[in-house]
PDB file of N, CA and C in Angstrom:
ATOM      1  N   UNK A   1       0.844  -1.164   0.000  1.00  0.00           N
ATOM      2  CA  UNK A   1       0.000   0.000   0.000  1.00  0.00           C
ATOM      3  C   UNK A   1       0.894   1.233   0.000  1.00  0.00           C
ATOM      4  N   UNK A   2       1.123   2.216  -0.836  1.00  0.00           N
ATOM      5  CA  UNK A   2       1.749   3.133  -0.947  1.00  0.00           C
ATOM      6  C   UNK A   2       0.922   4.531  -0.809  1.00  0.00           C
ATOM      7  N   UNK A   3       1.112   5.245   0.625  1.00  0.00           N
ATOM      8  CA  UNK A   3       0.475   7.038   0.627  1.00  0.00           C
ATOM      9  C   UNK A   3       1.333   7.922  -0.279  1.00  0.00           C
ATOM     10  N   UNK A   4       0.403   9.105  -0.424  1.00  0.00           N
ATOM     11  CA  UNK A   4       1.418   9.969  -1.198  1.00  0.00           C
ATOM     12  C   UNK A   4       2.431  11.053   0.226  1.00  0.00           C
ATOM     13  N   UNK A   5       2.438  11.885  -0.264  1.00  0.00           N
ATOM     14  CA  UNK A   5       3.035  12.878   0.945  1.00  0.00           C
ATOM     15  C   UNK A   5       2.104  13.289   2.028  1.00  0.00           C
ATOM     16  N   UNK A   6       1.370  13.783   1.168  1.00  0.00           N
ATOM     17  CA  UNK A   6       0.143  14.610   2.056  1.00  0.00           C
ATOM     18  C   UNK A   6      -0.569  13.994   3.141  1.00  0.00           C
ATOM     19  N   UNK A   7      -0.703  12.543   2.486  1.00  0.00           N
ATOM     20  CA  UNK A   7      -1.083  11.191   3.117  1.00  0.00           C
ATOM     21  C   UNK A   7      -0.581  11.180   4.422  1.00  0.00           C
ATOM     22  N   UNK A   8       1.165  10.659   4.645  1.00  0.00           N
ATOM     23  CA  UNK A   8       1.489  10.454   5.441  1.00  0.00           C
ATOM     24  C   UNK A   8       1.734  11.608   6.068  1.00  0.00           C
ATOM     25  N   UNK A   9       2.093  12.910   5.667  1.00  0.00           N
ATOM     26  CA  UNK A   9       1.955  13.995   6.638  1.00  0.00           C
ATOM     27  C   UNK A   9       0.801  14.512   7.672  1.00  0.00           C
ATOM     28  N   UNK A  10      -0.377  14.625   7.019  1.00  0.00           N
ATOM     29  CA  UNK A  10      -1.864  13.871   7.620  1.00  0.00           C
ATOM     30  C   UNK A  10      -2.042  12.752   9.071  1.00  0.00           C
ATOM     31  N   UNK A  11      -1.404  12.146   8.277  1.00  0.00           N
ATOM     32  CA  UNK A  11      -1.381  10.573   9.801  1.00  0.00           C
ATOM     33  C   UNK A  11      -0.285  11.003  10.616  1.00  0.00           C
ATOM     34  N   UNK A  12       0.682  11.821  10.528  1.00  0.00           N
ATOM     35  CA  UNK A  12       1.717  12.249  10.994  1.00  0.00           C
ATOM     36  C   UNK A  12       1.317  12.992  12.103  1.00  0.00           C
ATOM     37  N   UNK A  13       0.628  14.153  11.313  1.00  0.00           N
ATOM     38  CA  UNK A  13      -0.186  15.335  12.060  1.00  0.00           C
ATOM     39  C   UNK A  13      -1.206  14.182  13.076  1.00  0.00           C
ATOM     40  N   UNK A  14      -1.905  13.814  12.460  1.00  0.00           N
ATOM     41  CA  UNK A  14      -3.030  12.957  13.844  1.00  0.00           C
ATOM     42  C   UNK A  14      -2.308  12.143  14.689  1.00  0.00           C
ATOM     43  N   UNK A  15      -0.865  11.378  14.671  1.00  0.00           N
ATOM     44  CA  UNK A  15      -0.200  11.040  16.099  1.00  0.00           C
ATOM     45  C   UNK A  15       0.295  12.217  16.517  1.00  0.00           C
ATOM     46  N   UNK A  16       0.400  13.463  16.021  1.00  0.00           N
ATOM     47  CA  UNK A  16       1.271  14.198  17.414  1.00  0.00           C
ATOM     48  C   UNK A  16       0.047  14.614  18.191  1.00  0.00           C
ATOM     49  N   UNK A  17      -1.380  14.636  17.337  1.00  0.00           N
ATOM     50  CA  UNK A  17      -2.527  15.571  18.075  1.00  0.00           C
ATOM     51  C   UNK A  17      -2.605  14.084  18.755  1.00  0.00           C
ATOM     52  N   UNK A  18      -3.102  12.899  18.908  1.00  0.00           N
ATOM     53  CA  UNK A  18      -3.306  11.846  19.188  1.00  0.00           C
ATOM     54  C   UNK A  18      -2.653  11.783  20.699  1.00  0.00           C
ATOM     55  N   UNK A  19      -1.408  11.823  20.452  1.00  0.00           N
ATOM     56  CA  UNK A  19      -0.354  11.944  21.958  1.00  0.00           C
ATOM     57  C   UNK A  19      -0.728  13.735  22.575  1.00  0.00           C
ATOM     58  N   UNK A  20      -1.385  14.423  22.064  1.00  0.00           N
ATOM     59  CA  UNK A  20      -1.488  15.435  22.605  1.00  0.00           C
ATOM     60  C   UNK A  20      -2.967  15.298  23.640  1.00  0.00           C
ATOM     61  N   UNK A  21      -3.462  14.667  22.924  1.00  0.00           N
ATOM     62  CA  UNK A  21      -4.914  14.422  23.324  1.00  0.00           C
ATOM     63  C   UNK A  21      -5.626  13.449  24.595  1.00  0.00           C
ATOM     64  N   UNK A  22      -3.729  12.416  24.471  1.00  0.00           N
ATOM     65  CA  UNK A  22      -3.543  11.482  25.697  1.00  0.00           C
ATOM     66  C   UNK A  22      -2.894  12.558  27.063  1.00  0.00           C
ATOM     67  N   UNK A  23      -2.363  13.346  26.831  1.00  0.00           N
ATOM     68  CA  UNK A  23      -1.993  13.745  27.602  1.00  0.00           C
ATOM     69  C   UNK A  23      -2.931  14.682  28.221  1.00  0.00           C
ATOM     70  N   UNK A  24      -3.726  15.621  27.571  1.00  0.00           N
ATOM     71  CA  UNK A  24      -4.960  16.441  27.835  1.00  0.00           C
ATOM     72  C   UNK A  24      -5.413  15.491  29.129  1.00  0.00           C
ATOM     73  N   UNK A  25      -6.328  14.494  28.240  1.00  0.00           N
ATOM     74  CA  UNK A  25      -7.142  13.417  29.059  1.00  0.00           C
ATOM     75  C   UNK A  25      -6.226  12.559  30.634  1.00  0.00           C
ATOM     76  N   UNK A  26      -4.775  12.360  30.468  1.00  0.00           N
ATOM     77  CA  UNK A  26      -4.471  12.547  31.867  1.00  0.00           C
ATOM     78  C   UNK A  26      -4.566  13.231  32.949  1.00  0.00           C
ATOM     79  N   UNK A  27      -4.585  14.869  32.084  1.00  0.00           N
ATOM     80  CA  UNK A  27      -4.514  15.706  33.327  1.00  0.00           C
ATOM     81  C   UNK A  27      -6.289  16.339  33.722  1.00  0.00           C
ATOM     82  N   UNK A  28      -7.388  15.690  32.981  1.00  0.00           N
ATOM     83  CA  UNK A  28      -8.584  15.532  32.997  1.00  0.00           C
ATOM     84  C   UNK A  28      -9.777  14.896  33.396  1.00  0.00           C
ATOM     85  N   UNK A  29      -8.941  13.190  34.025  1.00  0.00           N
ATOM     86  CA  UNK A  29     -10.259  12.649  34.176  1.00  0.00           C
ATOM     87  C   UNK A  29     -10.686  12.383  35.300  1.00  0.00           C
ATOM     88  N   UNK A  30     -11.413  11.652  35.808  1.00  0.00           N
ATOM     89  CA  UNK A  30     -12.030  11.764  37.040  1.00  0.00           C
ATOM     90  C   UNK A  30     -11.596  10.765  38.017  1.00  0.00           C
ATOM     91  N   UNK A  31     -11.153  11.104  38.837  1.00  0.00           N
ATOM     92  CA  UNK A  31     -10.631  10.155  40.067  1.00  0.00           C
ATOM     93  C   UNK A  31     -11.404   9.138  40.866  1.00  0.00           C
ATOM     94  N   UNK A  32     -12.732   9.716  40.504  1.00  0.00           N
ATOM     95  CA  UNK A  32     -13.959   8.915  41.192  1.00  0.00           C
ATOM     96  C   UNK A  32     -14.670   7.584  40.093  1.00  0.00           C
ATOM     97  N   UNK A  33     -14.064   8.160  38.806  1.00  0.00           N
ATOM     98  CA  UNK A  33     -14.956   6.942  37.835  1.00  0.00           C
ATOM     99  C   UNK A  33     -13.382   5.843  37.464  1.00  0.00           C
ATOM    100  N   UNK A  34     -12.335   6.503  37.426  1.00  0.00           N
ATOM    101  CA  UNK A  34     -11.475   5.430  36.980  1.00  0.00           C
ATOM    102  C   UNK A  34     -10.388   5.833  37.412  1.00  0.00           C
ATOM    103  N   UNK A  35      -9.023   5.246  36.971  1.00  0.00           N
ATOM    104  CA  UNK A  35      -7.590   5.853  37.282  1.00  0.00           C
ATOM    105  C   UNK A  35      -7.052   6.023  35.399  1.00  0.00           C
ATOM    106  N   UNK A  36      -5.773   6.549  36.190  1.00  0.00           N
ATOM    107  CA  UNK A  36      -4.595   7.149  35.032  1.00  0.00           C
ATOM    108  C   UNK A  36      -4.080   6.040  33.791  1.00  0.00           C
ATOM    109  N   UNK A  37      -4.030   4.929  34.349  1.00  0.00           N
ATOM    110  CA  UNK A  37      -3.719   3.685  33.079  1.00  0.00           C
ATOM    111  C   UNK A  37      -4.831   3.615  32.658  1.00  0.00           C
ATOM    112  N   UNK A  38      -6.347   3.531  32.717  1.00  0.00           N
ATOM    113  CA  UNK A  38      -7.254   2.667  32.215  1.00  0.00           C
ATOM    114  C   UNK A  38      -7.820   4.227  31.234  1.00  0.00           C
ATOM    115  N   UNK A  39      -7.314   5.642  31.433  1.00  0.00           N
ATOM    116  CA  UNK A  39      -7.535   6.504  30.600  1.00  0.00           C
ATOM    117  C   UNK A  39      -6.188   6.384  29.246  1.00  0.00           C
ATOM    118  N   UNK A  40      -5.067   6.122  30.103  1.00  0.00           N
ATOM    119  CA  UNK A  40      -3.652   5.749  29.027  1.00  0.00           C
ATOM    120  C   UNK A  40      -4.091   4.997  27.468  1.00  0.00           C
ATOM    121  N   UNK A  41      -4.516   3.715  28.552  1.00  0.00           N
ATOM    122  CA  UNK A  41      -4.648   2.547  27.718  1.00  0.00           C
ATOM    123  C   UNK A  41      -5.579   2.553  26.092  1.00  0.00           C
ATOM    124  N   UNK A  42      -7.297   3.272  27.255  1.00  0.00           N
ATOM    125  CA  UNK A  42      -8.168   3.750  26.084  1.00  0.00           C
ATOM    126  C   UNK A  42      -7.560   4.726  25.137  1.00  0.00           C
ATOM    127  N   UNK A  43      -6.595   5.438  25.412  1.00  0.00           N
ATOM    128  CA  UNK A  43      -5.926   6.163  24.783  1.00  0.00           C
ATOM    129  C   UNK A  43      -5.415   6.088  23.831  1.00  0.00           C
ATOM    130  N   UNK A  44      -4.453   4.881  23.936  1.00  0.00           N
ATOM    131  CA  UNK A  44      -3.388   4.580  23.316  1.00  0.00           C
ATOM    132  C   UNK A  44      -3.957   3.459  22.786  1.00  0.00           C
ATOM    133  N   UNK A  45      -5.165   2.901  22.747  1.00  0.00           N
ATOM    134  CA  UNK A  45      -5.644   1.590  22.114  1.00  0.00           C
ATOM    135  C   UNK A  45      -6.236   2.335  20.873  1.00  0.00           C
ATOM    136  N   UNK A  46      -7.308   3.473  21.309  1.00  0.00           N
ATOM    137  CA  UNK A  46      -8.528   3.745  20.541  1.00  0.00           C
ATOM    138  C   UNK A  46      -7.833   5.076  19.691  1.00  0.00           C
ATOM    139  N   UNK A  47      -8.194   5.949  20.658  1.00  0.00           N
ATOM    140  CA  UNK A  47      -7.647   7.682  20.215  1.00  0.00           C
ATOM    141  C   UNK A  47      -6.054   7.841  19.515  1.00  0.00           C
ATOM    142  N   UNK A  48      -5.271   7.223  19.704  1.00  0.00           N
ATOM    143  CA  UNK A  48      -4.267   7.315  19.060  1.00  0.00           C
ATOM    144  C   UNK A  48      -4.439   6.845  17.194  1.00  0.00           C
ATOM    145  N   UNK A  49      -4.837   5.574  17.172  1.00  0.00           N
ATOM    146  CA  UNK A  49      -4.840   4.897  16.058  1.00  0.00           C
ATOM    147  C   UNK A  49      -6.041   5.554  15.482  1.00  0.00           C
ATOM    148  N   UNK A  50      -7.195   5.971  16.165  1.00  0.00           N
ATOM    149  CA  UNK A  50      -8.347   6.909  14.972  1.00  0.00           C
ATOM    150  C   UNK A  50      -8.019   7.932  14.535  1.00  0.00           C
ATOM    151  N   UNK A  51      -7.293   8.836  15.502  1.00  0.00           N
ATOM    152  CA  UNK A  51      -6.312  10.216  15.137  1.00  0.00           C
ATOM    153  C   UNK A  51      -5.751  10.854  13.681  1.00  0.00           C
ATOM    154  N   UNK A  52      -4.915   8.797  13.797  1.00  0.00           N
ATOM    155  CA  UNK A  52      -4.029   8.725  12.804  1.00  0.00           C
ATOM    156  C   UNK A  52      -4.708   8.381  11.989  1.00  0.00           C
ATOM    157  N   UNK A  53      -5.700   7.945  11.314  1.00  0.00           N
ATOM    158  CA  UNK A  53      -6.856   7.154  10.178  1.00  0.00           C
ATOM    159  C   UNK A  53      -7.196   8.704   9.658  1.00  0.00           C
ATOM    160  N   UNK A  54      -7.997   9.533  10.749  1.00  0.00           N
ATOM    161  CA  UNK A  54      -8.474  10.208  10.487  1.00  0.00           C
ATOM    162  C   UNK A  54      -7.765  11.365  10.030  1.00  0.00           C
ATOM    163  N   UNK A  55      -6.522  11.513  10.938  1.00  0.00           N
ATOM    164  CA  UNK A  55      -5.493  12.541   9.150  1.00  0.00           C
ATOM    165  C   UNK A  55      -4.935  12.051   7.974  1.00  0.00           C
ATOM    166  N   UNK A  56      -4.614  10.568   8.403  1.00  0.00           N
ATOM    167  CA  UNK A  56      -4.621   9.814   6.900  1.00  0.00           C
ATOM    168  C   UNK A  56      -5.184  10.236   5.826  1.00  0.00           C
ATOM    169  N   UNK A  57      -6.648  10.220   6.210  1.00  0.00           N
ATOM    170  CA  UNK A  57      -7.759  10.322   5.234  1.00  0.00           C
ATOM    171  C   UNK A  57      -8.044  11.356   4.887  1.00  0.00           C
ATOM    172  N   UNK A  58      -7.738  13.257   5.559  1.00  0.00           N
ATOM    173  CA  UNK A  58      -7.853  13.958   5.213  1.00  0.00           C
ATOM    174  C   UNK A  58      -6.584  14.671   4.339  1.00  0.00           C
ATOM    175  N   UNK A  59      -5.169  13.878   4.627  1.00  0.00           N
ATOM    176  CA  UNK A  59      -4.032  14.538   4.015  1.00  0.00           C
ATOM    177  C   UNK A  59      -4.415  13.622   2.469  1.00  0.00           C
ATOM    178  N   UNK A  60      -5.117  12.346   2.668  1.00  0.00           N
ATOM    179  CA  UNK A  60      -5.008  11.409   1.535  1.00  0.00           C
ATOM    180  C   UNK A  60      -6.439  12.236   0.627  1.00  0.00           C
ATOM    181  N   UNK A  61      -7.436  13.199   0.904  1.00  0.00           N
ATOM    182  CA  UNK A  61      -7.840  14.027   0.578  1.00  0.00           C
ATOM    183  C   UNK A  61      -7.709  15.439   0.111  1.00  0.00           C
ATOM    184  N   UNK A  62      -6.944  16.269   0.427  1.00  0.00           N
ATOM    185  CA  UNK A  62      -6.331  17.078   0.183  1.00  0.00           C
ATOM    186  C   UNK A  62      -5.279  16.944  -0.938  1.00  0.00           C
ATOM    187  N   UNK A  63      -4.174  15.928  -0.903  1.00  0.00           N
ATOM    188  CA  UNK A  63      -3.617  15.355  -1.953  1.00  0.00           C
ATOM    189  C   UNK A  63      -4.233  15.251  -3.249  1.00  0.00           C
ATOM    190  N   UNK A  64      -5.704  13.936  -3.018  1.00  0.00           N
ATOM    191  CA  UNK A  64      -6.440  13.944  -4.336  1.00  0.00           C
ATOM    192  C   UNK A  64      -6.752  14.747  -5.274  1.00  0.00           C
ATOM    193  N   UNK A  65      -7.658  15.921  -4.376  1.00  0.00           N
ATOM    194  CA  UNK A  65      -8.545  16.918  -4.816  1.00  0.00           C
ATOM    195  C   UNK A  65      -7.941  18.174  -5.081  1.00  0.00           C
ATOM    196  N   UNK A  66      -6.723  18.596  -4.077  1.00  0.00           N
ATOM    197  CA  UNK A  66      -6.806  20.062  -4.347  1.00  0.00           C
ATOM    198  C   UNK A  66      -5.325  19.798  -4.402  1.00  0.00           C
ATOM    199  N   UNK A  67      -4.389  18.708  -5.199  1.00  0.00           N
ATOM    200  CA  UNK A  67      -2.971  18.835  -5.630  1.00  0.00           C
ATOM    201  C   UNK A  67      -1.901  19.049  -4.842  1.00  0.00           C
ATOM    202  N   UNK A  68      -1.803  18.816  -3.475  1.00  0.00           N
ATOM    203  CA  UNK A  68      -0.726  18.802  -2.908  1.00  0.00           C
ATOM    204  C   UNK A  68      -0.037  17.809  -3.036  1.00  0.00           C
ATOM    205  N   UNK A  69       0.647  17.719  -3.362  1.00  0.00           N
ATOM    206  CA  UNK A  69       1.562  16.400  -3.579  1.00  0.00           C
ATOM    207  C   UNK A  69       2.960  16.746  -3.272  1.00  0.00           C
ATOM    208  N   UNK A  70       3.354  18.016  -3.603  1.00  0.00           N
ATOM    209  CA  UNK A  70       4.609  18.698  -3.658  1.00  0.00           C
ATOM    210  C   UNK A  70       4.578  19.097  -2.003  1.00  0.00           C
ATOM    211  N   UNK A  71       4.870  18.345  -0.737  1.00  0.00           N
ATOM    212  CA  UNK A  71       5.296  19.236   0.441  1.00  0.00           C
ATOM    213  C   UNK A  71       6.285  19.702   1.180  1.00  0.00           C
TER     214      UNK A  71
END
């Protein structure tokens, strides 16, 4: 399977927001419904890897449609 640039710059961009977003949610959640690993984990199971799909798909959009290819 080969991305173009935009592609992987995209999925690039959604792990740094991804790890940004784990860290948000550490310093956020509630002490009374869960602890710090079981927010990590969902983190790093779910939110990390959709992050990355989901700029995949918009750098792999941007690429298509409006010619970035050159970055």
């Amino acid at each position: 399977m080969r991305f173009s640039k935009s592609a992987l710059m995209g999925a690039a961009l959604g792990f740094i927001m991804g790890i940004a977003f784990l860290v948000i949610s550490l310093f956020q959640f509630d002490d009374a419904e869960t602890n710090a690993k079981d927010v990590a984990m969902v983190s790093v199971l779910f939110g990390i890897p959709f992050s990355v799909l989901i700029g995949l798909a918009i750098g792999w959009v941007l690429g298509r449609f409006f010619g970035f290819e050159k970055l």
